[in-house]
N, C-alpha and C. Protein backbone atom coordinates (compact mmCIF):
# COMPACT_ATOMS: atom_id res chain seq x y z
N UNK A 1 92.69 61.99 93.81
CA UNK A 1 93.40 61.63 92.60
C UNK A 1 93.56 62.83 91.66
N UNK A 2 92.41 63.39 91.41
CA UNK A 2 92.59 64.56 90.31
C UNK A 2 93.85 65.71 91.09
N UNK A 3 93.33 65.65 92.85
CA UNK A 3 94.25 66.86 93.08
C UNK A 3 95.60 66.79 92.77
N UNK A 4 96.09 65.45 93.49
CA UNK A 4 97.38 64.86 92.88
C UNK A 4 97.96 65.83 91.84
N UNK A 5 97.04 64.91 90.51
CA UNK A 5 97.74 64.59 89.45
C UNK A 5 97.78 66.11 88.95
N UNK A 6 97.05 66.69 89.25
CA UNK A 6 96.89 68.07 89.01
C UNK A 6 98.20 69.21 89.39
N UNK A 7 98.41 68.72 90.88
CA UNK A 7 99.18 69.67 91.78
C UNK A 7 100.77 69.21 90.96
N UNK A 8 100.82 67.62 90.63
CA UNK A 8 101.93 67.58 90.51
C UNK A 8 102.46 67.99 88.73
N UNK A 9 101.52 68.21 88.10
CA UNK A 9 101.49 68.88 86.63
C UNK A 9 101.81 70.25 87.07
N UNK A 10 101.26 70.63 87.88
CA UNK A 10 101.30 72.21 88.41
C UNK A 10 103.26 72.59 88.65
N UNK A 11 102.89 71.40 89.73
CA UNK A 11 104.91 72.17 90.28
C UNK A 11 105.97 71.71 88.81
N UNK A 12 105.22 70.72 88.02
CA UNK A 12 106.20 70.15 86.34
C UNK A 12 106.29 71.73 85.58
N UNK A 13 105.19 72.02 85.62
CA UNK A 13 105.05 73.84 84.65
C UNK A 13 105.49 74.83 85.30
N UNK A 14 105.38 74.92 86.53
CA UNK A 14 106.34 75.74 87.31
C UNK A 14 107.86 76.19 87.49
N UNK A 15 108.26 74.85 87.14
CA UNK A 15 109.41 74.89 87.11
C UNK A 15 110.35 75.07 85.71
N UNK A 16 109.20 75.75 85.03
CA UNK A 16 109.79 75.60 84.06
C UNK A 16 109.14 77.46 83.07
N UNK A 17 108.28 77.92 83.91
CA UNK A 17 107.22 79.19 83.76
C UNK A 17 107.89 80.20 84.42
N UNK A 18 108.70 81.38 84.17
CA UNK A 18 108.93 82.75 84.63
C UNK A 18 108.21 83.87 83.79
N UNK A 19 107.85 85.17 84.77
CA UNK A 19 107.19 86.07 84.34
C UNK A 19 107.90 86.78 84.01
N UNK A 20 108.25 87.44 83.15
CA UNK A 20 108.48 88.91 82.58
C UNK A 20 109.54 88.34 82.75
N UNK A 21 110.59 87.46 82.09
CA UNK A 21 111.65 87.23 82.35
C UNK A 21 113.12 87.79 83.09
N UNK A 22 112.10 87.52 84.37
CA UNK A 22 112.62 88.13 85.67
C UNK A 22 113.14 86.94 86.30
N UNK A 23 112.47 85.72 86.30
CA UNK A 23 113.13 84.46 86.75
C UNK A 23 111.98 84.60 88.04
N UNK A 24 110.88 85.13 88.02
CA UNK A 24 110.20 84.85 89.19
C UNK A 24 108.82 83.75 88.64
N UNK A 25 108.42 82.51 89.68
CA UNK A 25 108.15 81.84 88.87
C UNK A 25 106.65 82.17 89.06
N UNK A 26 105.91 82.45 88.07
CA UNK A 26 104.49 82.65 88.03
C UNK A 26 103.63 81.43 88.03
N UNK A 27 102.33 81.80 88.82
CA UNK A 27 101.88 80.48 89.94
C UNK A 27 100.39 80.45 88.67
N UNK A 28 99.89 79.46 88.70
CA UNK A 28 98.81 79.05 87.39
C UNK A 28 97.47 79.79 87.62
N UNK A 29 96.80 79.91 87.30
CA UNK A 29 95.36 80.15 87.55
C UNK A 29 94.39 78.91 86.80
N UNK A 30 93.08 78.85 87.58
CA UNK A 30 92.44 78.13 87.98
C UNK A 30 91.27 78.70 87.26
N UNK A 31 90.41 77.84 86.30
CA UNK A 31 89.67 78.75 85.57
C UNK A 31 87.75 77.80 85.84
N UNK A 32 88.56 76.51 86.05
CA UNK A 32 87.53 75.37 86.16
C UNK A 32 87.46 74.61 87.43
N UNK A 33 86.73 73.48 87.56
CA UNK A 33 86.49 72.73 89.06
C UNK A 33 86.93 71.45 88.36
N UNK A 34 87.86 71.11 87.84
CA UNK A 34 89.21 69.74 87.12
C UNK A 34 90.48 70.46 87.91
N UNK A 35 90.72 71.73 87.90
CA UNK A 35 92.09 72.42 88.44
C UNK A 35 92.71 72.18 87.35
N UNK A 36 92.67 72.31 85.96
CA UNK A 36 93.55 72.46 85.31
C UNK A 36 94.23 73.91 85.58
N UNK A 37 95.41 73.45 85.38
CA UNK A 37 96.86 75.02 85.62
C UNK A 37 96.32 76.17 84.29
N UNK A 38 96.56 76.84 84.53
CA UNK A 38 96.51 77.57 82.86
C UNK A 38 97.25 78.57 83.31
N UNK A 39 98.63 78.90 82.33
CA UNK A 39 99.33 80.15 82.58
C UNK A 39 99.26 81.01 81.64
N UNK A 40 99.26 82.41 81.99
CA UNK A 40 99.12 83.59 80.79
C UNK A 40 99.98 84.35 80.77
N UNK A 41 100.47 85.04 80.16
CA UNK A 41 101.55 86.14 80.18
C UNK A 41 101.39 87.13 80.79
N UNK A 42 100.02 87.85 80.02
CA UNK A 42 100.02 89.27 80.01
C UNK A 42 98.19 89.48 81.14
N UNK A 43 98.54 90.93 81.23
CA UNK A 43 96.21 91.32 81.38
C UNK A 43 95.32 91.00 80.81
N UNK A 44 95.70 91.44 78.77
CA UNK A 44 95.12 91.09 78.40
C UNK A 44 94.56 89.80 77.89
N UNK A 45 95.15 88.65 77.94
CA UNK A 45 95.54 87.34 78.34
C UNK A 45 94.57 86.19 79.49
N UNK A 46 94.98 87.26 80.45
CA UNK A 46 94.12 87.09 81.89
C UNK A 46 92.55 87.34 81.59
N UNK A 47 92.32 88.09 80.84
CA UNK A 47 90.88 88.76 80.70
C UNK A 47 90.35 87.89 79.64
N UNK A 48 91.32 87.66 79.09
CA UNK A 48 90.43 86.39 78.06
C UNK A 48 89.96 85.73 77.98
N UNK A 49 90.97 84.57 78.57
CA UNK A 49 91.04 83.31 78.89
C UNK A 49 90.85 83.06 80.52
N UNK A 50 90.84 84.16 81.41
CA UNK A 50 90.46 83.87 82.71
C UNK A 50 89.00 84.37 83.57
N UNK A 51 88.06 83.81 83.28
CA UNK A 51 86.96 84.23 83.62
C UNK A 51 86.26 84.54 84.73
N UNK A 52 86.30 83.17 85.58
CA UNK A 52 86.13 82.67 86.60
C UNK A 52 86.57 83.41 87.59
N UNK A 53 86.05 83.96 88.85
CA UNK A 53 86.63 84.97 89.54
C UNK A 53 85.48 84.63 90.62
N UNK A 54 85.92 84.58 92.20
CA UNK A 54 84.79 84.31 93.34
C UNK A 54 83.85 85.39 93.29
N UNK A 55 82.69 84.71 93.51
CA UNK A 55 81.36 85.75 93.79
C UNK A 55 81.44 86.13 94.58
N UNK A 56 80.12 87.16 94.98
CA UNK A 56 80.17 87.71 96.08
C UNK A 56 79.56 87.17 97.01
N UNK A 57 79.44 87.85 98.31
CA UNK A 57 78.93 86.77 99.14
C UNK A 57 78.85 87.93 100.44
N UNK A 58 78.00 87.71 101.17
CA UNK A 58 77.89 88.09 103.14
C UNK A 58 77.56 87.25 103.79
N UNK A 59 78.55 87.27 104.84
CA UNK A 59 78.60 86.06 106.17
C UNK A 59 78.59 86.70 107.43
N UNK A 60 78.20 85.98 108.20
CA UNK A 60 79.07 86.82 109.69
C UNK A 60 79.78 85.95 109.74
N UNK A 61 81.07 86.48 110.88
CA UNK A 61 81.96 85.64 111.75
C UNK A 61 81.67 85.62 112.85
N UNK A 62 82.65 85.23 113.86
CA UNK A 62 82.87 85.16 115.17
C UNK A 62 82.54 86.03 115.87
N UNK A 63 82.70 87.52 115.58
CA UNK A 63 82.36 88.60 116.39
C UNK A 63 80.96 89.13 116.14
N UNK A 64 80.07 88.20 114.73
CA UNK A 64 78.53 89.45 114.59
C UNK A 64 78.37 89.86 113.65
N UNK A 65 79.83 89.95 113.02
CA UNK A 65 80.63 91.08 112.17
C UNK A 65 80.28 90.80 110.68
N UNK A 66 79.63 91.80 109.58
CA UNK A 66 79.33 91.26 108.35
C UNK A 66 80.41 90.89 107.55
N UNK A 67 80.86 90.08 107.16
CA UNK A 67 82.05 89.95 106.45
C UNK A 67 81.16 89.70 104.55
N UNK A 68 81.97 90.59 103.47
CA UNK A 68 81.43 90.24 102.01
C UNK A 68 83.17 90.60 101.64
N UNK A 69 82.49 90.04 100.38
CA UNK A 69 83.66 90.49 98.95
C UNK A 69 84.78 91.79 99.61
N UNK A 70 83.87 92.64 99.99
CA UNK A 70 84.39 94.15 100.27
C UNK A 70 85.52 93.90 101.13
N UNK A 71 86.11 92.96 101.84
CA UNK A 71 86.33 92.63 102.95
C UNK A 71 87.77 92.13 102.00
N UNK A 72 87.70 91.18 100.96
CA UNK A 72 88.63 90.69 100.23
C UNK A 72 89.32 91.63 98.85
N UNK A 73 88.33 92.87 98.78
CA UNK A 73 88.50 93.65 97.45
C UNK A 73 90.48 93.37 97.85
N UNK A 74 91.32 93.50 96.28
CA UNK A 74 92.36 93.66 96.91
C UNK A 74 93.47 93.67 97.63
N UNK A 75 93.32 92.25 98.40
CA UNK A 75 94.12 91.35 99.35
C UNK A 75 94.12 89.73 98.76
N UNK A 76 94.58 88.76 99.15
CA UNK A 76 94.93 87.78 98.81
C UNK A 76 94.07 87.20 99.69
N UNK A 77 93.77 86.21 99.75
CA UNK A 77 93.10 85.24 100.67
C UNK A 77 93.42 83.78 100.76
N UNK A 78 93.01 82.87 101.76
CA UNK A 78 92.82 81.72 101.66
C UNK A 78 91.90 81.52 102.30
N UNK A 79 90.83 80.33 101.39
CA UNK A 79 89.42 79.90 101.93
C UNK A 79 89.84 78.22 102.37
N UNK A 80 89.00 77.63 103.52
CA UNK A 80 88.78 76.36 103.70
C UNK A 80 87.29 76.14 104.11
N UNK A 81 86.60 75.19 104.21
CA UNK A 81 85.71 74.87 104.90
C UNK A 81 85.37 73.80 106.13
N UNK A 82 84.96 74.06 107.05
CA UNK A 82 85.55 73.39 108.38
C UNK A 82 83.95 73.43 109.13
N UNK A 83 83.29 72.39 110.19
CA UNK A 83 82.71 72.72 111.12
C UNK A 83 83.12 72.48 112.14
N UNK A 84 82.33 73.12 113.66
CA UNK A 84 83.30 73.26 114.81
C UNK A 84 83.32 71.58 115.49
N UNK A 85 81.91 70.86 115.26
CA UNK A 85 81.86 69.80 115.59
C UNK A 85 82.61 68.76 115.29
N UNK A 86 83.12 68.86 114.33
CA UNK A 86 84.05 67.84 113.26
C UNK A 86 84.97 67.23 114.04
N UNK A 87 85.26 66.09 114.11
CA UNK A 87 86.50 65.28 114.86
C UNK A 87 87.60 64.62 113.99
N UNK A 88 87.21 64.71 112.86
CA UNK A 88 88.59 64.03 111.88
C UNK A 88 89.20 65.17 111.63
N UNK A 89 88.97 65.53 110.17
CA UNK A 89 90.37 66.19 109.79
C UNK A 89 89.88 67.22 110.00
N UNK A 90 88.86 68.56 110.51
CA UNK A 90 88.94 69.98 110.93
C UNK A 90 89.50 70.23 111.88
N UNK A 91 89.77 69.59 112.99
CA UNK A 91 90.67 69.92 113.97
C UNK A 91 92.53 69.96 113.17
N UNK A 92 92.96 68.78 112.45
CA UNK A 92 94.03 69.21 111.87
C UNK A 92 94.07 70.60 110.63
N UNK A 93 93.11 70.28 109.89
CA UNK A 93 92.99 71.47 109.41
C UNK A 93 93.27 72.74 109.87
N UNK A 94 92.57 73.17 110.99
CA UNK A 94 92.62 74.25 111.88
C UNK A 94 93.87 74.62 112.51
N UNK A 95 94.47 73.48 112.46
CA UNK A 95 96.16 73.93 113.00
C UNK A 95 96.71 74.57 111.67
N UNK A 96 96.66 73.48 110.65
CA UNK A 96 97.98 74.17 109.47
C UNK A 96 96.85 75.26 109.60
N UNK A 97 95.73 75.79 109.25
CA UNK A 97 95.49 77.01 108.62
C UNK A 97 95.76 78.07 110.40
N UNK A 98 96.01 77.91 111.36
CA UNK A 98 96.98 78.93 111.78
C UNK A 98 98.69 78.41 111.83
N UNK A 99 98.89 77.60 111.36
CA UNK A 99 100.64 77.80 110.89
C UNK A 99 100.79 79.27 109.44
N UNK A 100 99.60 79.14 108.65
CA UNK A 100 99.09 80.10 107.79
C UNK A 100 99.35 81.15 108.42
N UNK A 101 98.13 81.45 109.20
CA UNK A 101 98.20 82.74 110.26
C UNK A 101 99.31 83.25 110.45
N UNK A 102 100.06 82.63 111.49
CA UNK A 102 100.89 83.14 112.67
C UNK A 102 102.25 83.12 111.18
N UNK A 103 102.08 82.55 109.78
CA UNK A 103 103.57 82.86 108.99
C UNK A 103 103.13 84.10 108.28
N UNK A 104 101.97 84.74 108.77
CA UNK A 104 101.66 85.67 106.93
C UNK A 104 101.20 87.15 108.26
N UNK A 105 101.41 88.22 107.64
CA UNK A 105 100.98 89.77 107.63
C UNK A 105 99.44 90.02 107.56
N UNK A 106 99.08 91.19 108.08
CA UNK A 106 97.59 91.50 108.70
C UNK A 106 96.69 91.30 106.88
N UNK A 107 97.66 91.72 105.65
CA UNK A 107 96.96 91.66 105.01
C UNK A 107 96.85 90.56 103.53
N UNK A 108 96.69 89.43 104.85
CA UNK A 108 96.58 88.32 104.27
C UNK A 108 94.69 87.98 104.82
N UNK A 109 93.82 87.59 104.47
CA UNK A 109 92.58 86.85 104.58
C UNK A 109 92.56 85.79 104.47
N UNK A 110 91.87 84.91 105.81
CA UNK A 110 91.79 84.00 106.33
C UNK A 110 90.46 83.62 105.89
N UNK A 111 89.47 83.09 105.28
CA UNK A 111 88.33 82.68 105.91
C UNK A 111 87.90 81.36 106.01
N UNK A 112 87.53 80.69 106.79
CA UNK A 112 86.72 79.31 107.12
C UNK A 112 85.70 79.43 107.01
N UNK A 113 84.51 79.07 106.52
CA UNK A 113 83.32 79.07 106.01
C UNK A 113 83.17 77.72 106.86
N UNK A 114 81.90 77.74 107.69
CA UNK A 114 80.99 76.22 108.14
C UNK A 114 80.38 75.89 107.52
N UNK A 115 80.49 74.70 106.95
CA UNK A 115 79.24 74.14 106.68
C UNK A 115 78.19 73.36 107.36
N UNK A 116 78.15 73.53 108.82
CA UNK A 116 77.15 73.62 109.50
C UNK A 116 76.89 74.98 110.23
N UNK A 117 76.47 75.22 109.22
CA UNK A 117 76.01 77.34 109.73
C UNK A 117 74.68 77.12 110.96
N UNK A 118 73.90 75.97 110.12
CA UNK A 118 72.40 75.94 111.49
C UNK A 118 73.15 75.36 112.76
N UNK A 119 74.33 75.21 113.09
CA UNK A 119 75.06 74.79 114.62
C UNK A 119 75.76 75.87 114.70
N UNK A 120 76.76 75.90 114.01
CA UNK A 120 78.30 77.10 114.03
C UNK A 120 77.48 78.75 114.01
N UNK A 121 76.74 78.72 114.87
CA UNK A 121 76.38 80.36 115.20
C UNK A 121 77.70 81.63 115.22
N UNK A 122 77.62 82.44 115.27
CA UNK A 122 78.40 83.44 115.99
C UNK A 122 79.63 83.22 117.14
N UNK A 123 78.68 83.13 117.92
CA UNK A 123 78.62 82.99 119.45
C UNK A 123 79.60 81.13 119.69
N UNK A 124 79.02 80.11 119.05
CA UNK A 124 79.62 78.48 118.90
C UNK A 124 81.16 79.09 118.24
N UNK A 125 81.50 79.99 117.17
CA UNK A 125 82.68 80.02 116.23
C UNK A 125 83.51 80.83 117.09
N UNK A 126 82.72 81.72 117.74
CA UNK A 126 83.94 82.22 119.03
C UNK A 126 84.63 81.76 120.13
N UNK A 127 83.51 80.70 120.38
CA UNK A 127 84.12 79.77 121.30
C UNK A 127 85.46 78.81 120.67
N UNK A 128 84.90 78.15 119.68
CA UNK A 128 86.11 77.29 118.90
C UNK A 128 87.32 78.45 118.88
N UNK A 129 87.32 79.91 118.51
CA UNK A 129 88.66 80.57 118.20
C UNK A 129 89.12 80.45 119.27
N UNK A 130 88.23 80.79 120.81
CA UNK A 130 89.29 80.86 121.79
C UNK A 130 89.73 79.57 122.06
N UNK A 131 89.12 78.39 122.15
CA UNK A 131 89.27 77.30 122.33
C UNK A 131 90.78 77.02 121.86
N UNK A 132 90.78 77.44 120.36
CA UNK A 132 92.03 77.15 119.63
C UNK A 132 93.30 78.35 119.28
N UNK A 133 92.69 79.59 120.27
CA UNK A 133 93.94 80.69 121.12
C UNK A 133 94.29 80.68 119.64
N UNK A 134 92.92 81.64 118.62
CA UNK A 134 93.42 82.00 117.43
C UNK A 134 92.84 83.85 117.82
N UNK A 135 93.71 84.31 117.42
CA UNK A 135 93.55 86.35 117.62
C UNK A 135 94.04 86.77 116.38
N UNK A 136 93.98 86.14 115.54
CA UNK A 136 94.20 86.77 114.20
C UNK A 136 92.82 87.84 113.64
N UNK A 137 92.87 89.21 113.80
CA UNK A 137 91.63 89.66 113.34
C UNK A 137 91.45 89.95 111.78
N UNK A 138 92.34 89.48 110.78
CA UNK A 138 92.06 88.74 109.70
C UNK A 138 91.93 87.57 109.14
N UNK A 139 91.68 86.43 110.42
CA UNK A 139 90.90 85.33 110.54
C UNK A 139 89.25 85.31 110.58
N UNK A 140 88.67 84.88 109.80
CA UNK A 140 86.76 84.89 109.54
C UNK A 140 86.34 83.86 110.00
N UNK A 141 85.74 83.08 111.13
CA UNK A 141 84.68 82.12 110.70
C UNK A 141 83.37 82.53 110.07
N UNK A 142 83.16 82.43 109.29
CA UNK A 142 81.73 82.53 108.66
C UNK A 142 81.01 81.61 108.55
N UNK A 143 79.17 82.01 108.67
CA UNK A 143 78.40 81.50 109.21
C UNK A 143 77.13 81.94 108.43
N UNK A 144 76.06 81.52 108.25
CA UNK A 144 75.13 82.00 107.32
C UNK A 144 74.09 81.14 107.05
N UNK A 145 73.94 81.28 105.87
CA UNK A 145 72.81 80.61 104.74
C UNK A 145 73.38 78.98 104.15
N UNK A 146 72.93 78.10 104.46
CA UNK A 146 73.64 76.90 104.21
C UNK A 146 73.17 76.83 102.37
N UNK A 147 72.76 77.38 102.16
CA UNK A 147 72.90 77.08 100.64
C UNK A 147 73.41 78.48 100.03
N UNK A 148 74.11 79.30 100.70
CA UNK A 148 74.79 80.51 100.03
C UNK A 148 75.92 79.96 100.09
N UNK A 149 76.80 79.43 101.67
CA UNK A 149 77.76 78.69 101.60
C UNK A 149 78.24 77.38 100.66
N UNK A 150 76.88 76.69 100.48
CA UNK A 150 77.86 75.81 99.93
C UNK A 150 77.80 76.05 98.12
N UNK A 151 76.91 76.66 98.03
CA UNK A 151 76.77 77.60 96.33
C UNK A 151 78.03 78.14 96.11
N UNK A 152 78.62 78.89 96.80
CA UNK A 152 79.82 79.52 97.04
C UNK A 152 81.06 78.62 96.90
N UNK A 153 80.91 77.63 97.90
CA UNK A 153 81.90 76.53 97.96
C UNK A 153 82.02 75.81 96.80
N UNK A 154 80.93 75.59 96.11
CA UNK A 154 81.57 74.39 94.96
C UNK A 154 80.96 75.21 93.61
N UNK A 155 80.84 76.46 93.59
CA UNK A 155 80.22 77.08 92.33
C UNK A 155 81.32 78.01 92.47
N UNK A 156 81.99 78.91 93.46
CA UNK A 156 83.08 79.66 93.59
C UNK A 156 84.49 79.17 93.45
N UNK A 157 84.83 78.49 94.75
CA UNK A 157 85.86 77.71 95.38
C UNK A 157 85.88 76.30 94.42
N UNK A 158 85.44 75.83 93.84
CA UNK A 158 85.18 74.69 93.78
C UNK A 158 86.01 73.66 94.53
N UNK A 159 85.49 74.16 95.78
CA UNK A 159 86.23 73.43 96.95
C UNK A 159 86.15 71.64 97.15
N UNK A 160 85.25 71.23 96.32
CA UNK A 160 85.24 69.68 96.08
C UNK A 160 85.59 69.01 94.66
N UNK A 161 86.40 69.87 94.32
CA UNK A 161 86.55 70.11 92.45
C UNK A 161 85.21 70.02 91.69
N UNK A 162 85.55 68.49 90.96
CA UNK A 162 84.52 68.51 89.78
C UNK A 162 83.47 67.31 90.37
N UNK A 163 84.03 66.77 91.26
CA UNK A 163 83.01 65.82 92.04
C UNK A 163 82.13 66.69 92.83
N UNK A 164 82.48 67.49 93.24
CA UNK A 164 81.13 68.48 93.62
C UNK A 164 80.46 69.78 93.28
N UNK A 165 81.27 69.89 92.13
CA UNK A 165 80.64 70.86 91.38
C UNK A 165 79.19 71.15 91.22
N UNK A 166 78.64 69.51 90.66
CA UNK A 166 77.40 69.68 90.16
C UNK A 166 75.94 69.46 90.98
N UNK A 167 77.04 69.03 92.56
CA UNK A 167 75.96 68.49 93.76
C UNK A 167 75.28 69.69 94.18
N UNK A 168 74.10 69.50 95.06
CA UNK A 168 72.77 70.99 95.16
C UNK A 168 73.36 70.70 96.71
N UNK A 169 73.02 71.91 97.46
CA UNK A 169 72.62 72.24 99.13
C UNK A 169 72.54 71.09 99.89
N UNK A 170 71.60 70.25 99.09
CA UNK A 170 71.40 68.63 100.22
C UNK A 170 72.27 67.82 100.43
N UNK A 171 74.11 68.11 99.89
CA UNK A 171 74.63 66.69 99.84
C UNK A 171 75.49 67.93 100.83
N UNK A 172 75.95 66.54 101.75
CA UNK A 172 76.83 67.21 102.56
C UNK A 172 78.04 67.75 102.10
N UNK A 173 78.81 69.23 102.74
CA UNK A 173 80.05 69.26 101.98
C UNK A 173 80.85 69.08 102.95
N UNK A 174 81.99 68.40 102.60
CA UNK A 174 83.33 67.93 103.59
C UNK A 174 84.65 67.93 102.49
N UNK A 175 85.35 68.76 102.61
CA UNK A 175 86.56 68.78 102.13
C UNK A 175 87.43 68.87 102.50
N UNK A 176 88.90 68.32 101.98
CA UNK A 176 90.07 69.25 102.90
C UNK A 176 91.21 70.18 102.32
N UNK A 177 90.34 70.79 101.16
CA UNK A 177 91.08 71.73 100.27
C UNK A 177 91.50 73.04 101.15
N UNK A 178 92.49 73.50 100.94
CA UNK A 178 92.47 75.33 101.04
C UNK A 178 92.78 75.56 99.73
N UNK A 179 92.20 76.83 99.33
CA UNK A 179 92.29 77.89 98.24
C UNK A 179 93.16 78.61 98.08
N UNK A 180 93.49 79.11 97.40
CA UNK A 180 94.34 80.53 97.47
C UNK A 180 93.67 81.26 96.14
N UNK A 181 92.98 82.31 96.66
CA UNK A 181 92.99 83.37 96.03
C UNK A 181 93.75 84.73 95.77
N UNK A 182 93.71 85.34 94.50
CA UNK A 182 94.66 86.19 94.87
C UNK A 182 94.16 87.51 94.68
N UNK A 183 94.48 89.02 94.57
CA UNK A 183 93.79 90.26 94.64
C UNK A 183 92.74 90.98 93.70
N UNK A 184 92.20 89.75 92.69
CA UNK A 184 91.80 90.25 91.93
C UNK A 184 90.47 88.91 92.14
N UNK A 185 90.44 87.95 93.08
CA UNK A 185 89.35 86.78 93.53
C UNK A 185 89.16 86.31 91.81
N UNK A 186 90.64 85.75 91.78
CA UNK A 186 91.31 84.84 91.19
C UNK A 186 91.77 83.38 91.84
N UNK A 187 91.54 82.05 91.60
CA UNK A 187 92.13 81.06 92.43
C UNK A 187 93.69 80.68 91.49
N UNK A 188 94.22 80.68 92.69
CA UNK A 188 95.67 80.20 92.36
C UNK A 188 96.12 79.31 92.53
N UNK A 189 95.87 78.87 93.58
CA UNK A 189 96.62 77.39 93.96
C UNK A 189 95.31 76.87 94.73
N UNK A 190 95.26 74.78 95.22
CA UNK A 190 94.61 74.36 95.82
C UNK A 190 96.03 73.01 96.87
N UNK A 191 95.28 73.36 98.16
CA UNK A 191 96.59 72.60 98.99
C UNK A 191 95.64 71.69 99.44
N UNK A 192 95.93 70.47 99.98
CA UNK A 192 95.91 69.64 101.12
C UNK A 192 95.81 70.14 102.34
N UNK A 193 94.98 70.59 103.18
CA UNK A 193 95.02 71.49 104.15
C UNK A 193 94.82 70.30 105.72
N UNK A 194 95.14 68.80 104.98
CA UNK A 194 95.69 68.05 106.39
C UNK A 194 97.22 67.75 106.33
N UNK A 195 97.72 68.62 105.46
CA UNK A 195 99.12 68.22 105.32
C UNK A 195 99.90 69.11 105.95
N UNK A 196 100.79 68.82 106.97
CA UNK A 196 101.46 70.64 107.41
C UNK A 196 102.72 71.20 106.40
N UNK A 197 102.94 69.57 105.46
CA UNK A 197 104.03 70.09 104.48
C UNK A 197 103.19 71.18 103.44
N UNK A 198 102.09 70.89 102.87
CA UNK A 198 101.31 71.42 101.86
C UNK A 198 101.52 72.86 102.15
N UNK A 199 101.39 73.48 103.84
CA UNK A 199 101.43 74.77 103.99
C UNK A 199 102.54 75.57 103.58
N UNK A 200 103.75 74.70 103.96
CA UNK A 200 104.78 75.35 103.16
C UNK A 200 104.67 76.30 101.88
N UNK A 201 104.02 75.19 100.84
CA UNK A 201 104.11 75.43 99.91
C UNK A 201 103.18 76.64 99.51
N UNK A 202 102.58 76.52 99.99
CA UNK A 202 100.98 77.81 100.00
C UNK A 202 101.48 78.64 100.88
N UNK A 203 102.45 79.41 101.92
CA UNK A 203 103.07 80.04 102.22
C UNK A 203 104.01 80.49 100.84
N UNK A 204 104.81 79.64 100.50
CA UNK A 204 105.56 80.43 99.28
C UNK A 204 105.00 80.93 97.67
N UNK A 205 103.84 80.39 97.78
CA UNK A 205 103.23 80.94 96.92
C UNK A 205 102.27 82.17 97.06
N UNK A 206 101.87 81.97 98.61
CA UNK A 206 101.41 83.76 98.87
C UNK A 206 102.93 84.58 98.85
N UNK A 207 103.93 84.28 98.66
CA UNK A 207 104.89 85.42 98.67
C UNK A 207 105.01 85.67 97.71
N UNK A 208 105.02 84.77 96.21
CA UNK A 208 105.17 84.97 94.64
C UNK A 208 103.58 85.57 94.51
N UNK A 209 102.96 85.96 95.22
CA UNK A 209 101.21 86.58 94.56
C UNK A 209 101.93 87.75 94.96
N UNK A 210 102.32 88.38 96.49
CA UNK A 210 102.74 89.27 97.01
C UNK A 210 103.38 90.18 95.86
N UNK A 211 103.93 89.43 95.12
CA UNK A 211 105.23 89.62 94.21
C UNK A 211 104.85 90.51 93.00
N UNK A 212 103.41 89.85 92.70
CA UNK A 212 103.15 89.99 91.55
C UNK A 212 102.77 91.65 90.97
């Protein structure tokens, strides 16, 4: 409900918000776990009123490989959270987020975060990539500390908005948000990531970040 009502306030201000009156339409930032839109003009603006920015963090992925912040300095990203076991919606998930993939350039960031890190090893997340004939090597599964992940997830991402904001490590997390962050681990947009229309839209809005 909140995402809804949120997303669809979002595309109402959008359509109505250009930057530098260029006619390009500037995409909201995300300051809280409600998703209220908030648009700013300027840097100094941004620095004010925009606080909120993803922490840092180290994971491995699929290959071993340390993946942190350093990894995102600078590039755009999109986060979801997915485990490999999952039979409802991570398997659809996993498709739109490579329709993601296979539409966007090497320097776009992918990451999926498990939230079953004590199953989703290394070695389990490589199997699922080949399984799902993904070779994107700016695709991450990450894998770790189940309470770094999900600290991350709903204290960073607030990948369950405000309903899970305030939940600890013990409650399970299951969402079906993707993120969009943008080069400065800023959130920009939040999609429906069982929707394959939603990707559209999070495709054209990594081209207006591109832009920016």
């Amino acid at each position: 409900m909140y995402q809804t009502a949120f997303l669809l306030l979002s595309s109402m201000l959008l359509l109505s918000c250009t930057e530098n009156g260029t006619g390009t339409t500037a995409l909201p930032y995300y300051n809280d776990p409600d998703f209220t839109p908030l648009f700013v003009k300027n840097e100094a603006e941004i620095k004010e009123k925009i606080p909120h920015s993803i922490s840092d963090f180290s994971f491995l992925n699929q290959d071993s490989i340390l993946i942190s912040q350093k990894n995102i300095e600078g590039k755009i990203h999109v986060a979801n959270f997915i485990f490999t076991s999952c039979i409802s919606i991570c398997p659809v998930m996993t498709k739109n987020m490579k329709i993601v993939s296979d539409s966007t350039t090497n320097d776009i960031v992918l990451l999926s975060f498990s939230v079953t890190p004590w199953i989703d090893t290394p070695a389990v997340l490589k199997k699922f990539t080949e399984k799902h004939q993904i070779k994107n090597k700016q695709w991450h599964f990450l894998t770790g500390s189940k309470s770094a992940i999900y600290q991350l997830a709903r204290k960073s991402y607030f990948a369950e908005e405000d309903i899970g904001f305030s939940k600890d490590s013990t409650e399970f997390l299951h969402t079906e948000h993707f993120i969009l962050v943008d080069k400065n681990k800023r959130i920009r947009g939040i999609y429906n990531g069982t929707l394959s229309l939603e990707m559209q839209k999070l495709l054209e809005d990594i081209k207006t970040l591109k832009g920016e």
